[in-house]
C-alpha atoms as a PDB file:
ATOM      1  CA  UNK A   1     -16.294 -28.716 -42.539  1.00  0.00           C
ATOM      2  CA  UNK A   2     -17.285 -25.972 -45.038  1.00  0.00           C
ATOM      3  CA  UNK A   3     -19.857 -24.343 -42.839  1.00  0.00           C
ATOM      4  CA  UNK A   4     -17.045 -24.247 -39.759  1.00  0.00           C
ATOM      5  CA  UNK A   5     -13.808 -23.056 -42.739  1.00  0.00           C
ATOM      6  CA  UNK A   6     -16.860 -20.158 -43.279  1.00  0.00           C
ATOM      7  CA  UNK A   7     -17.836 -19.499 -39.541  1.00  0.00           C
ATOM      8  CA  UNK A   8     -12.989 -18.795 -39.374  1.00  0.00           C
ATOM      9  CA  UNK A   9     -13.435 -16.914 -42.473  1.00  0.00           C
ATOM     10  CA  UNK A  10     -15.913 -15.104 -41.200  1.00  0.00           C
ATOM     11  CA  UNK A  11     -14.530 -14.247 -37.821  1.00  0.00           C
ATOM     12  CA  UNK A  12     -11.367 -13.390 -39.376  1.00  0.00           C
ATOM     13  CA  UNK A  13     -13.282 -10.734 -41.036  1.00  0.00           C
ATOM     14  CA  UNK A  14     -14.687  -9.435 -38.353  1.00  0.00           C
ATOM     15  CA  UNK A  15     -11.523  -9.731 -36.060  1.00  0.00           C
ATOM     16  CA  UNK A  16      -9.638  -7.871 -38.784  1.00  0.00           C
ATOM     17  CA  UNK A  17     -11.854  -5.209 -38.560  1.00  0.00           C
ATOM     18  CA  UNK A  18     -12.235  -4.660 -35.354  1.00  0.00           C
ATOM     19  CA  UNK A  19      -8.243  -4.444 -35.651  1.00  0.00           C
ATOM     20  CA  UNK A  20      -8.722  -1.630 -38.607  1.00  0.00           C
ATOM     21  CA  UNK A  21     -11.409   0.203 -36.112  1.00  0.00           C
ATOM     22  CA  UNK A  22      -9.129   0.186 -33.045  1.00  0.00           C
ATOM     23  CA  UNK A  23      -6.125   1.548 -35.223  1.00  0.00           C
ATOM     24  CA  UNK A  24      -8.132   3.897 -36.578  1.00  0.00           C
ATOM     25  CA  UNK A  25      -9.443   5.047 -32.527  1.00  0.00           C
ATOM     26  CA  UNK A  26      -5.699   5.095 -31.077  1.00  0.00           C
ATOM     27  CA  UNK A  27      -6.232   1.048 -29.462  1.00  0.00           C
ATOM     28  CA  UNK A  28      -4.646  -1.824 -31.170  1.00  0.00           C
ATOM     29  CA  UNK A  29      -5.719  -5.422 -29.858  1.00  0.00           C
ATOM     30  CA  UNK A  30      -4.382  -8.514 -31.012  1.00  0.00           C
ATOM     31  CA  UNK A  31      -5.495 -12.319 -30.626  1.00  0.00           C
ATOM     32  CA  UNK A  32      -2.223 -14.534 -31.012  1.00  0.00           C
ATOM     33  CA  UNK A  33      -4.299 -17.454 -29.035  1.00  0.00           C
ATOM     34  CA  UNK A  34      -5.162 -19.068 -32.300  1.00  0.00           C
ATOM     35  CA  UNK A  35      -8.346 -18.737 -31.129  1.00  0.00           C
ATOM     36  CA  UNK A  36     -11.661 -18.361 -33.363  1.00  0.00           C
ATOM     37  CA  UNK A  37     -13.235 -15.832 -30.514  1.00  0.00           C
ATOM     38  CA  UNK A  38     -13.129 -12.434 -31.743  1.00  0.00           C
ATOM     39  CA  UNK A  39     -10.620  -9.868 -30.368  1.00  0.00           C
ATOM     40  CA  UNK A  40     -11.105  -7.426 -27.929  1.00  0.00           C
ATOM     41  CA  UNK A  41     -10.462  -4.416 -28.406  1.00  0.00           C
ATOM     42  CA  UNK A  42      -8.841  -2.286 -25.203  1.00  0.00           C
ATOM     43  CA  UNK A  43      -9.616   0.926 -24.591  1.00  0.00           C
ATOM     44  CA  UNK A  44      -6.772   3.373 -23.626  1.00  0.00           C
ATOM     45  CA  UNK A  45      -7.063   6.416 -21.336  1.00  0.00           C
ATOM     46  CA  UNK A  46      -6.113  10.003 -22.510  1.00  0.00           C
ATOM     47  CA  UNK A  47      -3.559  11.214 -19.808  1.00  0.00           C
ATOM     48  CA  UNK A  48      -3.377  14.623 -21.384  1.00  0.00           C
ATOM     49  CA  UNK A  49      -6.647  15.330 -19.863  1.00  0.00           C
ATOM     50  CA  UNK A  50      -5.697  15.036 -16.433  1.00  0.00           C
ATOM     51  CA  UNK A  51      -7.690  11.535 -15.893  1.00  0.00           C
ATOM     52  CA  UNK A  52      -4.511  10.245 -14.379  1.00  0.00           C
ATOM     53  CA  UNK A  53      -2.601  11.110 -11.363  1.00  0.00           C
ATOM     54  CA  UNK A  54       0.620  10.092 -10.129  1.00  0.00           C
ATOM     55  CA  UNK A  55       1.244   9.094  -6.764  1.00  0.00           C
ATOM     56  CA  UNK A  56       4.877   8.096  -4.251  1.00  0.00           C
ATOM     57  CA  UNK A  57       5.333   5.424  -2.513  1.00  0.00           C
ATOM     58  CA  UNK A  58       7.716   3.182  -0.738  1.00  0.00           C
ATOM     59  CA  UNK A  59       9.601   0.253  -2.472  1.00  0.00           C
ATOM     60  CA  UNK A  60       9.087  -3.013  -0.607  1.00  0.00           C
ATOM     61  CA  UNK A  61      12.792  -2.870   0.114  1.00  0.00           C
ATOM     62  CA  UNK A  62      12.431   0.624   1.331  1.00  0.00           C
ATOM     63  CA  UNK A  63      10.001  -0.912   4.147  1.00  0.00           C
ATOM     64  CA  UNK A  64      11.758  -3.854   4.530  1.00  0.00           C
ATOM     65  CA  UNK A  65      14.836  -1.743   5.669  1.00  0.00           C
ATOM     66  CA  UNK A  66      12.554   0.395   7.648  1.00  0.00           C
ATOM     67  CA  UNK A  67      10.724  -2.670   9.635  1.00  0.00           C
ATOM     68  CA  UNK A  68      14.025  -4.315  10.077  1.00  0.00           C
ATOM     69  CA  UNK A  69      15.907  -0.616  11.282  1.00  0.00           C
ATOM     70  CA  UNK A  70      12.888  -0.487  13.967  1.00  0.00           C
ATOM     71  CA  UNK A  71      12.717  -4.442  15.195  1.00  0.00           C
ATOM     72  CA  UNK A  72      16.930  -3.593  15.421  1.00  0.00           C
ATOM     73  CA  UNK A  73      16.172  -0.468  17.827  1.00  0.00           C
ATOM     74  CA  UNK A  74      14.068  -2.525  20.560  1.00  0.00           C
ATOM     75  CA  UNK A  75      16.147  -5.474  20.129  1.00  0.00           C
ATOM     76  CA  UNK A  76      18.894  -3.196  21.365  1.00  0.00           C
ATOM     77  CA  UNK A  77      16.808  -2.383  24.286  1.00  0.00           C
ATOM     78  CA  UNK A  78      15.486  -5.890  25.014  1.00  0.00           C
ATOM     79  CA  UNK A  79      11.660  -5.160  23.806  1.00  0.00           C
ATOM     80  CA  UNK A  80       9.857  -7.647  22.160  1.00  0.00           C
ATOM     81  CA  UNK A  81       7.900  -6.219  19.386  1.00  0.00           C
ATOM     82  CA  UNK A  82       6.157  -6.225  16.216  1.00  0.00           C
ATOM     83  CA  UNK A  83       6.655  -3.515  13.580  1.00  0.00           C
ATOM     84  CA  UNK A  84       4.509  -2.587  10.159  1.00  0.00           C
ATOM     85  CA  UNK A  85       4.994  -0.719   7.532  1.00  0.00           C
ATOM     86  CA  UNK A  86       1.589   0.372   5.913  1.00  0.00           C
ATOM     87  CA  UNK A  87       1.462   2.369   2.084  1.00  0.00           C
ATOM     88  CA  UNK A  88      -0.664   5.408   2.102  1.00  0.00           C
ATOM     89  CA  UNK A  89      -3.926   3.539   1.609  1.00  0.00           C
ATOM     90  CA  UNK A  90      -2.926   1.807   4.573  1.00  0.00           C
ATOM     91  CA  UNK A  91      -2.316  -1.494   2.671  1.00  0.00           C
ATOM     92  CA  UNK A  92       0.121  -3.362   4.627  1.00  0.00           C
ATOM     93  CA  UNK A  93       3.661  -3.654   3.156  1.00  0.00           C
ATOM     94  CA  UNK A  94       5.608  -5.700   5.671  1.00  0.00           C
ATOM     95  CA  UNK A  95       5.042  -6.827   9.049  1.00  0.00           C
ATOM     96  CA  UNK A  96       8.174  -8.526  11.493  1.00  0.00           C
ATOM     97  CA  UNK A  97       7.418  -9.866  14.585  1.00  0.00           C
ATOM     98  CA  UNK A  98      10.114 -10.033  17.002  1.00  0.00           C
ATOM     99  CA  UNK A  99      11.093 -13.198  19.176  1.00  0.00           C
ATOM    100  CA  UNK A 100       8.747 -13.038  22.197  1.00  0.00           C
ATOM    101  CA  UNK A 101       6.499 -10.861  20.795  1.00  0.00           C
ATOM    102  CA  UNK A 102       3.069 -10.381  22.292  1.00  0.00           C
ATOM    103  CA  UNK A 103       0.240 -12.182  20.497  1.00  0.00           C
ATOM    104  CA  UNK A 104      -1.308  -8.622  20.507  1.00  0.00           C
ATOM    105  CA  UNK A 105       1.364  -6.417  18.853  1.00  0.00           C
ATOM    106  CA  UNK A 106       0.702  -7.921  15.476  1.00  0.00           C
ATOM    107  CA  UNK A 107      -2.591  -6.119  14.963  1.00  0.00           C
ATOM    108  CA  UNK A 108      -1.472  -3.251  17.270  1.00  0.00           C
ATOM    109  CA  UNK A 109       1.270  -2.138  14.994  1.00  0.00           C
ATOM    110  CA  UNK A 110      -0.794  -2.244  11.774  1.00  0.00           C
ATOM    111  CA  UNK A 111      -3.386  -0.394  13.202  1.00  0.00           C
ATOM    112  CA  UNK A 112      -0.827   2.173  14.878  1.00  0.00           C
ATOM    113  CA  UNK A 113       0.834   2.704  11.600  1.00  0.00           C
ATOM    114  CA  UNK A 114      -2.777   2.741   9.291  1.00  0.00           C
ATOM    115  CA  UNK A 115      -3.349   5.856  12.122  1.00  0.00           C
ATOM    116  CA  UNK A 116      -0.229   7.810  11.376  1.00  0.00           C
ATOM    117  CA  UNK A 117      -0.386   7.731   7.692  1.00  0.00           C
ATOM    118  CA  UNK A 118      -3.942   8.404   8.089  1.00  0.00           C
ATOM    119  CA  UNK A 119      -3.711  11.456   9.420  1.00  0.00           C
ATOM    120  CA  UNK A 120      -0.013  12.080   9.146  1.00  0.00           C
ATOM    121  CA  UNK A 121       1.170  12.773  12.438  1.00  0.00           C
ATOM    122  CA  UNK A 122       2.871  10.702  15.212  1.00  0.00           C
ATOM    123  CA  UNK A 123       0.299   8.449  17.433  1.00  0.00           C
ATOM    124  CA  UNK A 124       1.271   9.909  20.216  1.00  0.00           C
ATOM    125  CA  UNK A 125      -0.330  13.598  19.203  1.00  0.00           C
ATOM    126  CA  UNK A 126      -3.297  12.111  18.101  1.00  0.00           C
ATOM    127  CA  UNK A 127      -3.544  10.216  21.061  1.00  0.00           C
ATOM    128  CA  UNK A 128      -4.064  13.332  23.203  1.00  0.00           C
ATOM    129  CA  UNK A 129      -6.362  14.962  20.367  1.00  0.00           C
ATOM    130  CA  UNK A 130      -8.904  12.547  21.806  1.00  0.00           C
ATOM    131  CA  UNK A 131     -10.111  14.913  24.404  1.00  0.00           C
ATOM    132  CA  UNK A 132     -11.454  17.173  22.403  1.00  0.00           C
ATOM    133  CA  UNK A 133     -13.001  14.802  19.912  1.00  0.00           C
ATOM    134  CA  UNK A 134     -13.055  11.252  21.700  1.00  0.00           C
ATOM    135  CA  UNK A 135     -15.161   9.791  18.793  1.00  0.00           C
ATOM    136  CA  UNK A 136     -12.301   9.475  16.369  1.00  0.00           C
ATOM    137  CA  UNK A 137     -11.703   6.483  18.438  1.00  0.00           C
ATOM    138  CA  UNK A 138     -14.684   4.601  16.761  1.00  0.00           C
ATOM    139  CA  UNK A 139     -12.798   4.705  13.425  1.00  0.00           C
ATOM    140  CA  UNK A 140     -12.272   1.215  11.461  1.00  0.00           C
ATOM    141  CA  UNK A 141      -8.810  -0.065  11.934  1.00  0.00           C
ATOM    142  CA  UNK A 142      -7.213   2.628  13.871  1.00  0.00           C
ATOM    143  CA  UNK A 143      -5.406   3.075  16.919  1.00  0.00           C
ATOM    144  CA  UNK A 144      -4.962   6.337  19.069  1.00  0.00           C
ATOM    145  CA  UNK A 145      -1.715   4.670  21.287  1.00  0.00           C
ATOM    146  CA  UNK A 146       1.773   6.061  20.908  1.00  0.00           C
ATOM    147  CA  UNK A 147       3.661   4.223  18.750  1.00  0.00           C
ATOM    148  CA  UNK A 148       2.891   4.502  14.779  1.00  0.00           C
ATOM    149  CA  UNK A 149       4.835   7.807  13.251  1.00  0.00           C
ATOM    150  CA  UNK A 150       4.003   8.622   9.113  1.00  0.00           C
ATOM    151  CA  UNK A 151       6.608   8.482   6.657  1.00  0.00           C
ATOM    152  CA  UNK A 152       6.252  11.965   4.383  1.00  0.00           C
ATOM    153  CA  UNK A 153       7.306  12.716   1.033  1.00  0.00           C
ATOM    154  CA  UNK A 154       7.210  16.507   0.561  1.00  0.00           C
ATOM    155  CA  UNK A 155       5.059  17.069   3.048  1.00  0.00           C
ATOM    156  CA  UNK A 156       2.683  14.421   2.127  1.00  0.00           C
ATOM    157  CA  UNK A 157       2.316  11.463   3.903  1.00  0.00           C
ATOM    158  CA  UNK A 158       3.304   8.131   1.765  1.00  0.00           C
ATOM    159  CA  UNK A 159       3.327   5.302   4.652  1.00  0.00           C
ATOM    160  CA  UNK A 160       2.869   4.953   8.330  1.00  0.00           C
ATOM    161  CA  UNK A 161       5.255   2.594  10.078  1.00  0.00           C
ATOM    162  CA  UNK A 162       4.175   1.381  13.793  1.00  0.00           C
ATOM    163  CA  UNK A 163       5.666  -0.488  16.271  1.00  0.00           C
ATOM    164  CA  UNK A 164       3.824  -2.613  19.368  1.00  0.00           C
ATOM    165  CA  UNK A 165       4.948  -4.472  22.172  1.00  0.00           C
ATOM    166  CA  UNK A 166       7.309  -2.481  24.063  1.00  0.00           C
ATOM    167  CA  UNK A 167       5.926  -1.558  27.641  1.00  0.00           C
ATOM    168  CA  UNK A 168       5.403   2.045  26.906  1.00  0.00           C
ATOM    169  CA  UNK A 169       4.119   3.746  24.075  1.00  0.00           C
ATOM    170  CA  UNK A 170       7.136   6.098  23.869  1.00  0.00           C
ATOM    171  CA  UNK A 171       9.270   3.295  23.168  1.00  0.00           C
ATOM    172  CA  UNK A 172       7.155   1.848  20.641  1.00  0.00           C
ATOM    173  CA  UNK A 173       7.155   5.492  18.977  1.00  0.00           C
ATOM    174  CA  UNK A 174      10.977   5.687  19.086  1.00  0.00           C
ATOM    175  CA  UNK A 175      11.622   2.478  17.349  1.00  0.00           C
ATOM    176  CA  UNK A 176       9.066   3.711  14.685  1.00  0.00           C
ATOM    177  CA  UNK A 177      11.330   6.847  14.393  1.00  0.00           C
ATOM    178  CA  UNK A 178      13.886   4.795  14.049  1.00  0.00           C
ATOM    179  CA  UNK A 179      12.515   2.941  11.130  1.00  0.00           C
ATOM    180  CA  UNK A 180      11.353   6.684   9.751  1.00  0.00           C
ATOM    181  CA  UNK A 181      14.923   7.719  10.074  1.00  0.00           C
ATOM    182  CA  UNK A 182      16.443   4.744   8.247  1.00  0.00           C
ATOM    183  CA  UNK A 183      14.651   5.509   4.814  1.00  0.00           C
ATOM    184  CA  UNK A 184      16.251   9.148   5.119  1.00  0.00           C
ATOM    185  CA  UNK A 185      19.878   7.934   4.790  1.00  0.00           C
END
């Protein structure tokens, strides 16, 4: 009992001042387990010195709206499609699959919207920009069909949303517009 009341008192010690030592460097950790582990002390990042940086991005509502304002447009026509709405790392933020929906236009839209943030233009231009350089087709994950259009925040682009399914790839592209032109209201 005394040696394990020594091994606490010790640690306590030593937890306290590694406490002191992170005050003293700008970090504070504290252990409110109970446990007899010694703290860890965090380390915090200077933003002053421009390690940081600052980036936009849609809400998940903000897609949500956007997916749903696109599936609306080709339900309106009659298509059957699926919409995504990728974030600028092309991390998918929502996907909705219409009723009827092709089996295919699931992975079609993500990859049509990963394309238009990607390079932040409609699908449909870089689509034809395969003549003159037909190996950006052997890129990971994209998809050079009409049908994905970026979403841009001054200028820059901050998601892609794309749409799949619809016989053409003009409509597809339209009811990604659509989507687009629901987060500017």
């Amino acid at each position: 009992m005394t040696i394990t009341k020594s091994r606490r008192t010790l640690t306590g010690l030593l937890t306290g001042a590694a406490v002191v030592a992170a005050v003293g460097a700008g970090a504070v950790a504290v252990d409110l387990t109970g446990s007899d582990a010694p703290a860890e002390v965090a380390l915090v990042a200077d933003a002053s010195t421009g390690n940081l940086r600052q980036s936009t991005g849609l809400t998940i509502d903000a897609a949500t709206r956007a997916a749903q304002a696109a599936l609306d447009a080709a339900e309106q026509q009659n298509q059957r499609v699926s919409v995504a709405v990728v974030d600028r790392d092309g991390n998918t933020l929502v996907t909705l699959r219409g009723d009827g929906a092709g089996p295919q236009s699931y992975d079609s839209a993500e990859r049509k919207a990963f394309t238009a943030v990607s390079w932040n233009a409609p699908t449909s231009e870089l689509s034809k920009r395969l003549a003159g350089a037909p190996t950006l087709a052997d890129i990971p994950g994209t998809l050079f069909l009409a049908g994905g259009a970026p979403v841009t925040a001054g200028g820059a682009p901050i998601a892609g949303i794309g749409v799949a399914g619809a016989p053409s790839g003009d409509l597809d592209e339209q009811f990604a517009r659509a989507g687009v032109e629901e987060l500017s209201r």
